[in-house]
Protein backbone atom coordinates (compact mmCIF):
# COMPACT_ATOMS: atom_id res chain seq x y z
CA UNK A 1 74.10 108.59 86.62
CA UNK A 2 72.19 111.48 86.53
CA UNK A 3 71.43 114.51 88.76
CA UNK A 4 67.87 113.35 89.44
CA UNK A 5 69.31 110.23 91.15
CA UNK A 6 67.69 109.51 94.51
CA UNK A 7 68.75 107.27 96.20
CA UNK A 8 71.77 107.92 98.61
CA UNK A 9 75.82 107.95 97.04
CA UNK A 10 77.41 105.05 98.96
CA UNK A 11 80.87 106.65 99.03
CA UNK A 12 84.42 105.03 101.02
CA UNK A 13 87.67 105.94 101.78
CA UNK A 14 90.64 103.50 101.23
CA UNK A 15 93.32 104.64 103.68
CA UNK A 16 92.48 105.77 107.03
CA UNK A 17 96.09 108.13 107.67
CA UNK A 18 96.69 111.83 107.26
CA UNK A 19 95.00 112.54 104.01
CA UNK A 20 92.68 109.58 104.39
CA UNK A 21 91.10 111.56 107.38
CA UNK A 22 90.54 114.67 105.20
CA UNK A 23 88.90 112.49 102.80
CA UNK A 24 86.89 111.17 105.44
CA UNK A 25 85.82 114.72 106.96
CA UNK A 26 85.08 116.05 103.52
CA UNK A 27 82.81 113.33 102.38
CA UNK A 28 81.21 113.99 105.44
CA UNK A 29 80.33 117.67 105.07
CA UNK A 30 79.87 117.61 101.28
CA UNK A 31 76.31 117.65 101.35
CA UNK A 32 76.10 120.87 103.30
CA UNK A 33 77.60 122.66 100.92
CA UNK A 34 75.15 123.64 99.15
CA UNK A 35 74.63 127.47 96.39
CA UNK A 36 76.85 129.20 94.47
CA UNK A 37 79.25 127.02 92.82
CA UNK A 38 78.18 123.95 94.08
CA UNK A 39 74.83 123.92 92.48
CA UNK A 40 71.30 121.97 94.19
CA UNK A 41 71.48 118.66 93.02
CA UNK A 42 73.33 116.48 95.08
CA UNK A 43 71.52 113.37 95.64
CA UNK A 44 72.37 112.06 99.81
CA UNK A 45 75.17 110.66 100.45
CA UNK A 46 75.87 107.75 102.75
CA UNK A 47 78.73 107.17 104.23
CA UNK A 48 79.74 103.08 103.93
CA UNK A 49 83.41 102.07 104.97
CA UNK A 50 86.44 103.35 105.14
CA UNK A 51 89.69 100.48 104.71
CA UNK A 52 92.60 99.90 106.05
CA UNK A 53 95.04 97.41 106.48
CA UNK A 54 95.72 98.37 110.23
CA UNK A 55 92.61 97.45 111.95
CA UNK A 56 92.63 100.06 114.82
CA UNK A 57 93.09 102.81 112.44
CA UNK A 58 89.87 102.01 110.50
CA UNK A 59 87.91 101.37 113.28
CA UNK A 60 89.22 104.35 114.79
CA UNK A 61 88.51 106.15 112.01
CA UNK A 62 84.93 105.35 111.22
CA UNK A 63 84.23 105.98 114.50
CA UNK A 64 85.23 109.05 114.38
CA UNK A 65 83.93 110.03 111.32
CA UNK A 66 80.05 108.23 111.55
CA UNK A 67 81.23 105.52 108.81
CA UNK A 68 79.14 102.50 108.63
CA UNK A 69 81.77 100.33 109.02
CA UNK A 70 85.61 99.20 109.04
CA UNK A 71 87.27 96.97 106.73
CA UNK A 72 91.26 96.00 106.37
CA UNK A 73 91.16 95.51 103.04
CA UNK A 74 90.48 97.36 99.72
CA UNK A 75 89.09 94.27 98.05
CA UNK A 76 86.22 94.56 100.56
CA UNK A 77 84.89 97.94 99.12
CA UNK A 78 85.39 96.51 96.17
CA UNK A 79 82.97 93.86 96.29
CA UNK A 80 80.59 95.99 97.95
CA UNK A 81 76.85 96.49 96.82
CA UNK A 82 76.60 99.44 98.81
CA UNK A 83 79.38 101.55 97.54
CA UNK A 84 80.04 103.95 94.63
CA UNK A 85 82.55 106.66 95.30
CA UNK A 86 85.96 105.52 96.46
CA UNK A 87 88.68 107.72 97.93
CA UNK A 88 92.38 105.81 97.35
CA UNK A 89 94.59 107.57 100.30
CA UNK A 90 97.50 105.17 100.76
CA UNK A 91 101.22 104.95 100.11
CA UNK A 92 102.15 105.72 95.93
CA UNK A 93 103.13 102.44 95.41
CA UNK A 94 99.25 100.93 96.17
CA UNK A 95 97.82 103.14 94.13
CA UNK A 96 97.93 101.11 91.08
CA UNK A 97 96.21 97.77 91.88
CA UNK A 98 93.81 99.42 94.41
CA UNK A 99 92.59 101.82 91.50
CA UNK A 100 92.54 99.14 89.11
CA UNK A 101 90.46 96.81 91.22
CA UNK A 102 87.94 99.35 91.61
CA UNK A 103 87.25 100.65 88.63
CA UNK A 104 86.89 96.86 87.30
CA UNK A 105 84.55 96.95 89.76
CA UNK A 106 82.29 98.99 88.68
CA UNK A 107 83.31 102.23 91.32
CA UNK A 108 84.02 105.53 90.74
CA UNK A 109 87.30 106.68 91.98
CA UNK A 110 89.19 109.82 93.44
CA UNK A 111 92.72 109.10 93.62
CA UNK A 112 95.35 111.22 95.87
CA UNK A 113 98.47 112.48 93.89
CA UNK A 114 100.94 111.69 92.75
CA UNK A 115 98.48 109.22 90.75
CA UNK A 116 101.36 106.19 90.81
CA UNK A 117 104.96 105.56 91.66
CA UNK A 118 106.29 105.79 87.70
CA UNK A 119 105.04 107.29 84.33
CA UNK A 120 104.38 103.28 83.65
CA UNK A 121 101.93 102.86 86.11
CA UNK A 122 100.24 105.66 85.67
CA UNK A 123 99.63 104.97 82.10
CA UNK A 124 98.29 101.74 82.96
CA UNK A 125 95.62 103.49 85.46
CA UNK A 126 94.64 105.49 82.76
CA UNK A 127 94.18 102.81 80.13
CA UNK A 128 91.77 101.32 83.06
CA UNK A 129 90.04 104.64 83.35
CA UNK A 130 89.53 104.63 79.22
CA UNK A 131 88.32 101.07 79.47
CA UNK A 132 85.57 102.74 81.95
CA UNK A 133 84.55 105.43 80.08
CA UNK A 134 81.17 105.57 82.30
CA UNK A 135 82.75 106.41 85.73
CA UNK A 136 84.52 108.89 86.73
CA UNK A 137 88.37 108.82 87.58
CA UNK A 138 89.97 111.34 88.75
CA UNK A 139 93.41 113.05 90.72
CA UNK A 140 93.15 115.25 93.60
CA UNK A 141 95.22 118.03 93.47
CA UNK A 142 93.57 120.15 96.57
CA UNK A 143 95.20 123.40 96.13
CA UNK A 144 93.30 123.95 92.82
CA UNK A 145 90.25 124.08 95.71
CA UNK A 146 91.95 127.25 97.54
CA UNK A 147 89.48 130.29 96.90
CA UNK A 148 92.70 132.67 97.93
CA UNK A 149 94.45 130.56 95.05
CA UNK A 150 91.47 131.01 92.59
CA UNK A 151 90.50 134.80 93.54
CA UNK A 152 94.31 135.72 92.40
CA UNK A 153 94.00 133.17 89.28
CA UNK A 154 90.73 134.93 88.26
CA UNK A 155 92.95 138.62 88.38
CA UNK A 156 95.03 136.45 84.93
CA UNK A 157 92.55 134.71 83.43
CA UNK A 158 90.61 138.18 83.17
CA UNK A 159 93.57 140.26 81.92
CA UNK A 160 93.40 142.06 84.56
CA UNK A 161 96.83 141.13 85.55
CA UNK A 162 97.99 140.04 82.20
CA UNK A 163 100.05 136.86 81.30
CA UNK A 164 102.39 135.17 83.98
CA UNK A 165 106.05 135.73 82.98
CA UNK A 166 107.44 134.10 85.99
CA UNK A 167 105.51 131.65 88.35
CA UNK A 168 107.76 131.22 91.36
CA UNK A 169 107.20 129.12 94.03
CA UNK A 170 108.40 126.94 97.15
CA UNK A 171 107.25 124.21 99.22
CA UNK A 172 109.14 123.85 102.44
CA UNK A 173 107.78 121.38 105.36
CA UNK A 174 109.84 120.19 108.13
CA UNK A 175 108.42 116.45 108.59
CA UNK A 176 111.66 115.29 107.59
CA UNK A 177 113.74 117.65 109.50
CA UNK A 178 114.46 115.40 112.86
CA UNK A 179 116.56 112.31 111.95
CA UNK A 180 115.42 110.36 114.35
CA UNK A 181 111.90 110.43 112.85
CA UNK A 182 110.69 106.48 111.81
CA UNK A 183 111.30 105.38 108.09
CA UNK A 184 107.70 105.05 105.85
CA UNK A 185 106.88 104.30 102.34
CA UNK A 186 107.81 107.95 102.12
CA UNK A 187 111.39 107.67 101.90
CA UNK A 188 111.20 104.55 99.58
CA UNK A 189 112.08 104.76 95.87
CA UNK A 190 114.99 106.11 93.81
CA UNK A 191 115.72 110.19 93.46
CA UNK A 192 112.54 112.37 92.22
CA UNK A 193 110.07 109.99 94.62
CA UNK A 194 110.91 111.88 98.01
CA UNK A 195 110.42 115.40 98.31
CA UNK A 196 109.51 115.89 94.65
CA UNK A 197 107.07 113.36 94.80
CA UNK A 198 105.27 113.78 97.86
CA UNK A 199 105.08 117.93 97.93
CA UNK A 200 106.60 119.28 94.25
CA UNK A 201 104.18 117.48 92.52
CA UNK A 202 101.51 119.54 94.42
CA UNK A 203 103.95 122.93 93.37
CA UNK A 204 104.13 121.42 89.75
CA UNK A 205 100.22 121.39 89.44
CA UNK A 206 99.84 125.27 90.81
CA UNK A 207 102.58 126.53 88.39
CA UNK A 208 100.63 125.22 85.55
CA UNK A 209 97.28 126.00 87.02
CA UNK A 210 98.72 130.02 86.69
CA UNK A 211 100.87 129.61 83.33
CA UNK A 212 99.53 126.43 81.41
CA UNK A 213 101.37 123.31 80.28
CA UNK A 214 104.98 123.24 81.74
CA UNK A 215 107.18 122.89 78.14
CA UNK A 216 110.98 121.53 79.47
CA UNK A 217 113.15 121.55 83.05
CA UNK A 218 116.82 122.13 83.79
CA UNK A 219 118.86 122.51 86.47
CA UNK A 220 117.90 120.59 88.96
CA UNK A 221 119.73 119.90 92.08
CA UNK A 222 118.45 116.94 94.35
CA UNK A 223 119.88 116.59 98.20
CA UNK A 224 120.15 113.91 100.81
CA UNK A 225 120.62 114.63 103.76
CA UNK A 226 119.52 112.00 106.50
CA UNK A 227 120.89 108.99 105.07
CA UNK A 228 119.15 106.31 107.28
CA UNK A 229 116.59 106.36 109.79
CA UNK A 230 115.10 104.12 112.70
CA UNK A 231 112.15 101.63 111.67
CA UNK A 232 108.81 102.52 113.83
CA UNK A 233 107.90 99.68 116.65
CA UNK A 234 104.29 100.22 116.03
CA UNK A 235 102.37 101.48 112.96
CA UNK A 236 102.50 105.12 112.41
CA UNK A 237 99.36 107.65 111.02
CA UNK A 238 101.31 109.95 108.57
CA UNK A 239 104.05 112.42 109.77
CA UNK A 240 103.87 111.73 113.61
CA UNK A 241 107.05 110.69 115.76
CA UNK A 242 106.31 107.23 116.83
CA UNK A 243 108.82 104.81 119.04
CA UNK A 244 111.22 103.54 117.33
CA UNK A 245 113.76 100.32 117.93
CA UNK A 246 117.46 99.99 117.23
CA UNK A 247 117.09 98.75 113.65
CA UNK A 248 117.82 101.00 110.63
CA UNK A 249 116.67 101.04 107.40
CA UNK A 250 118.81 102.83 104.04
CA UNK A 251 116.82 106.40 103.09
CA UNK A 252 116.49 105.95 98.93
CA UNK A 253 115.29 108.98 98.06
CA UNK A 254 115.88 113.37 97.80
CA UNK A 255 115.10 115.60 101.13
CA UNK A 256 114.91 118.06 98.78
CA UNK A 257 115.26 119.55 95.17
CA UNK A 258 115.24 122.68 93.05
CA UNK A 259 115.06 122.95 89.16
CA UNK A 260 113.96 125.70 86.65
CA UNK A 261 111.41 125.18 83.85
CA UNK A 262 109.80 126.76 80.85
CA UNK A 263 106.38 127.01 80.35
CA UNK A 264 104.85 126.60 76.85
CA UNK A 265 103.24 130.17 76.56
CA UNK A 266 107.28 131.18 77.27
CA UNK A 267 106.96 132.24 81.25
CA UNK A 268 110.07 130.94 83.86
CA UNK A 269 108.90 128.90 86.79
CA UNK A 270 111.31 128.38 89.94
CA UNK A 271 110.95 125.79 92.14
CA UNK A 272 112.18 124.80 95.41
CA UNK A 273 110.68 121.95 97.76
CA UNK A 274 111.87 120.90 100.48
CA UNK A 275 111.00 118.10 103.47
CA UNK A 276 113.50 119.61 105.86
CA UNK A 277 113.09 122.80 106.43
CA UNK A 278 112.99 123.81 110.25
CA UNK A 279 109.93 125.23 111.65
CA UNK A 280 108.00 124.76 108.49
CA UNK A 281 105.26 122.02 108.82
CA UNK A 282 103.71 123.07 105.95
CA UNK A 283 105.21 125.94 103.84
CA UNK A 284 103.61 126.57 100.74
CA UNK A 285 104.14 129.94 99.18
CA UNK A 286 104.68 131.45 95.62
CA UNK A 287 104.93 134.60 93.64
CA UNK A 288 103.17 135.33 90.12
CA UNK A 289 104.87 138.40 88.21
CA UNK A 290 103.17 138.86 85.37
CA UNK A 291 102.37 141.30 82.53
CA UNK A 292 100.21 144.34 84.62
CA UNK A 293 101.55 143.70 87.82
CA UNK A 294 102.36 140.56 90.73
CA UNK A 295 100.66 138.66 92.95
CA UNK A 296 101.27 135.53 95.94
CA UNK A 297 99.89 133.23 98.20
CA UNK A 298 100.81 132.03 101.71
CA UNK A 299 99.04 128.79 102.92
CA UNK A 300 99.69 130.16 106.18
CA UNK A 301 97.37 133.02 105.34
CA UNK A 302 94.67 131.16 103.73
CA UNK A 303 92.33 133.43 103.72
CA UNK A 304 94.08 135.86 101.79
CA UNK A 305 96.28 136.73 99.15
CA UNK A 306 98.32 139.60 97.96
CA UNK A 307 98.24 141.66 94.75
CA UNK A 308 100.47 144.84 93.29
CA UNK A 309 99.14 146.20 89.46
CA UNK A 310 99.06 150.06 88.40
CA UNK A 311 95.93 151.55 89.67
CA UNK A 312 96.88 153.23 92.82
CA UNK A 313 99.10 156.55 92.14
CA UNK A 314 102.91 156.27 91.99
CA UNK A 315 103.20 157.33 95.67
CA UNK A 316 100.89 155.03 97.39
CA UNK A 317 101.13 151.97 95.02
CA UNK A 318 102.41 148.88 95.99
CA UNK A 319 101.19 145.14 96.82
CA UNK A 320 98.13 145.14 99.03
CA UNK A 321 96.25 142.06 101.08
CA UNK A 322 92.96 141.05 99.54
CA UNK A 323 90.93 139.52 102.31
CA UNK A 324 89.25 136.22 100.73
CA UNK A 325 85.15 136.69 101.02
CA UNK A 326 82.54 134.95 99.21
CA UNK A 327 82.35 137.02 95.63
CA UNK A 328 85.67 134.84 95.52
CA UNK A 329 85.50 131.04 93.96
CA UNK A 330 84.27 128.41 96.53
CA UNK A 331 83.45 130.56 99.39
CA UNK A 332 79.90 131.10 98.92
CA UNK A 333 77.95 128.41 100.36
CA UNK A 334 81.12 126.48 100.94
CA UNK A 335 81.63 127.36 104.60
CA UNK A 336 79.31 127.71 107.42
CA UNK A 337 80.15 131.47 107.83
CA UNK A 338 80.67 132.46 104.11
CA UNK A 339 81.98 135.90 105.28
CA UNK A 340 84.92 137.90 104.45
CA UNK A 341 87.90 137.57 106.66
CA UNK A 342 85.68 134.97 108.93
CA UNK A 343 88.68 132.17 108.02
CA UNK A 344 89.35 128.71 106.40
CA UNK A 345 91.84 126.17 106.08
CA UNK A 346 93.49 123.21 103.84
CA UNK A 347 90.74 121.04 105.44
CA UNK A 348 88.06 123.12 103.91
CA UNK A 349 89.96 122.35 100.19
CA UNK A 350 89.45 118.90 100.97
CA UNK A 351 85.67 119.26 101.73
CA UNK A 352 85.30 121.34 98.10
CA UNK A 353 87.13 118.54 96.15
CA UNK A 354 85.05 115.76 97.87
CA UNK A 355 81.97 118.10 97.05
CA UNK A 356 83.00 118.89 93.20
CA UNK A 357 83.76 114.70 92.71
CA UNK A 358 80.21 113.90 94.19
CA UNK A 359 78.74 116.05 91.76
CA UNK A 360 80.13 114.84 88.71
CA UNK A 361 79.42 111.51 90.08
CA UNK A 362 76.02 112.39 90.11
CA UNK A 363 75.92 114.34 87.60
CA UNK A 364 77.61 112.32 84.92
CA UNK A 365 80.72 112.01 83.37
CA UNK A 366 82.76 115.38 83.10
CA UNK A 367 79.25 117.07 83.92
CA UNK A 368 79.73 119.76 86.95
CA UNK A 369 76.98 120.43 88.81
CA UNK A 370 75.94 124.09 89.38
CA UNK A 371 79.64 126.78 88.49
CA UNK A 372 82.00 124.03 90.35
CA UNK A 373 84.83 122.49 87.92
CA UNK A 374 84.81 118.78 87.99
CA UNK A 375 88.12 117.33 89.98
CA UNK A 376 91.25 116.96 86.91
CA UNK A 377 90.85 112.94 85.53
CA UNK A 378 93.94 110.49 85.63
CA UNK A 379 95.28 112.08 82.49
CA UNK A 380 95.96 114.83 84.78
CA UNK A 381 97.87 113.23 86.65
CA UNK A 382 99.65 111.04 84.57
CA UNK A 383 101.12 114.62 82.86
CA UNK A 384 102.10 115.28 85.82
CA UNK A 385 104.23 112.54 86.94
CA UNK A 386 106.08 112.93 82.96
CA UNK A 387 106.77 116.68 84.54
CA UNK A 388 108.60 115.18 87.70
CA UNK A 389 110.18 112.65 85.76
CA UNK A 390 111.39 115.37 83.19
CA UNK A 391 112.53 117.06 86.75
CA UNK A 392 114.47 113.89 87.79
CA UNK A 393 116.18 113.28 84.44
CA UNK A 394 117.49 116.95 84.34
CA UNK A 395 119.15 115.77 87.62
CA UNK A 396 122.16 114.15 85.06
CA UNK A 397 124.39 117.07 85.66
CA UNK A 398 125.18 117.90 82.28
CA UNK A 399 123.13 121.04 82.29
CA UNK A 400 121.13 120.10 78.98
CA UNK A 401 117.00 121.37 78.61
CA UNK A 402 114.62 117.92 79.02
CA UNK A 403 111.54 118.01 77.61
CA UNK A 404 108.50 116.85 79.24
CA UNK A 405 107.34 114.14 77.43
């Protein structure tokens, strides 16, 4: 494809739950953003189907959302004319097939992290991508869309700050913390495909999106601490209570885990996640310390981020709050008020990734459009799950370094 294409994208969203909803919102918006990074040449975009296998949420959904239609099964956007972009937003363990099926169809495809249940599948998705060298396949790892996140990135990649020595950094949510909560495809799978999975692979990426490729893990400690939990009565949209019956079901997998790491450019990452800490729906947070100075990042302050370095006198110098505006990455043209301190949020990151995958879509194979970086490709994300499962093999107890593979 090219960027002179005309007529409209036909884009869908397998996966009408949580994430599946930001997919849906972004796709939606995508074509006002529009300047600065995200270049002119977006072709229209129409917005087909979104799938899923629980027909009220799909209907509900495209409702919602001013989708064309609702389907309850991922087959259907495959075999349809009228699609090209496909969002994959359902539990891990779907990912494969789904992803498979599409690209054999002929459709490009944006698949939420982690990319597949084990380093096996995940290979195999990439093998399909490489056997599709003409569309684009790709991993979404938001947070790489946060212009806080970028703005204090740019401060390394400059020199300003220097190199990262230590990248620490915690995510903490509390969607676990209530025992009573219903059992989901979340708490499925062995140790390393709870907590680790679903959140530290997201704290994995942004520790080598600061430092580079992480090198080896030790240390790491995995916890369980709700051992079984109710089963829903009804189906249930992501992390929401729901009624549940008197039936139980076994909880296979870690509330939460911590290991160490070493980068391969020598810097010590820290890592803590967590899906049980109270009052935290959604605690992400680290801490750069680095050659020149420090810097972090609190998602609950979005629209911000902290830095310390040496150019304010002894006396007065410290860390100080950098309010995110749009001479930062992604701002500019990328919100309806593109003004400093004016405010943004994890939906927006959504609405950027959507926007950068339509344009290399359009655009061509690993060809941005205008200063935006094209979304990371399955390869990505197959590294990725060989740095958890490094993680989950230093779990042995025996204190030795694992590699990543």
């Amino acid at each position: 494809m090219s960027a002179t294409r005309t007529r409209p994208l036909g884009v869908a969203v397998i996966g009408a739950g949580m994430a599946g909803r930001a997919h849906l919102a972004g796709y939606r918006a995508a074509t006002t953003l529009t300047g600065g990074a995200y270049g002119e040449g977006l072709p229209p975009v129409r917005l087909v189907a979104v799938a899923d296998a629980h027909a009220p949420f799909a209907e509900a959904a495209a409702a919602r959302y001013g989708y064309e239609r609702a389907e309850t099964s991922w087959q259907a956007v495959a075999e349809a004319d009228d699609v090209d972009a496909v969002s994959v937003v359902v539990a891990n363990h779907l990912h494969r097939e789904i992803v498979e099926g599409l690209l054999a169809a002929g459709k490009h495809v944006l698949c939420e992290k982690p990319l597949a249940p084990s380093v096996a599948d995940a290979e195999a998705m990439v093998a399909a991508a490489a056997a599709h060298p003409e569309q684009v396949a790709a991993v979404g790892f938001t947070f790489r869309r946060s212009p806080a996140i970028n703005g204090l990135r740019e401060q390394v990649l400059n020199g300003h700050l220097g190199e990262v020595r230590h990248f620490n950094g915690h995510y903490w949510c509390d969607y676990a913390a209530n025992p009573d909560a219903p059992i989901s495809w979340r708490y499925e799978g062995g140790l390393g495909s709870g907590a680790l999975a679903d959140i530290g692979s997201h704290l994995v990426d942004l520790g080598e999106f600061f430092c580079g490729p992480l090198e080896s893990v030790r240390g790491t400690v995995f916890s369980q601490v709700t051992t079984r939990r109710p089963k829903p009565v009804g189906a249930v949209v992501g992390h929401a209570l729901a009624e549940v019956g008197t039936e139980f079901e076994d909880v296979e997998n870690e509330d939460l885990a911590t290991f160490t790491a070493t980068f391969a450019n020598g810097a010590t990452g820290t890592f803590s996640v967590s899906r049980i800490a109270h009052g935290l729906p959604n605690g992400l947070g680290f801490e750069i310390f680095t050659e020149n100075g420090a810097g972090a990042f609190d998602l609950n302050r979005t629209g911000e981020f902290t830095i310390a370095d040496s150019t304010a006198p002894g006396a007065i110098n410290g860390y100080r709050q950098v309010l995110v505006g749009p001479e930062h990455p992604y701002l500019a043209g990328g919100v309806p008020m593109d003004f400093p301190s004016v405010g943004h949020g994890q939906s927006d990151f959504f609405t950027f990734q959507c926007r950068a995958f339509l344009n290399e879509v359009a655009g061509g194979v690993g060809t941005p459009i205008g200063a935006l970086p094209v979304v990371p490709p399955m390869s990505h994300g197959l590294h990725n799950l060989r740095v958890l499962d490094a993680v989950t093999r230093a779990a042995t107890g025996t204190g030795e370094t694992v590699p990543v593979d």
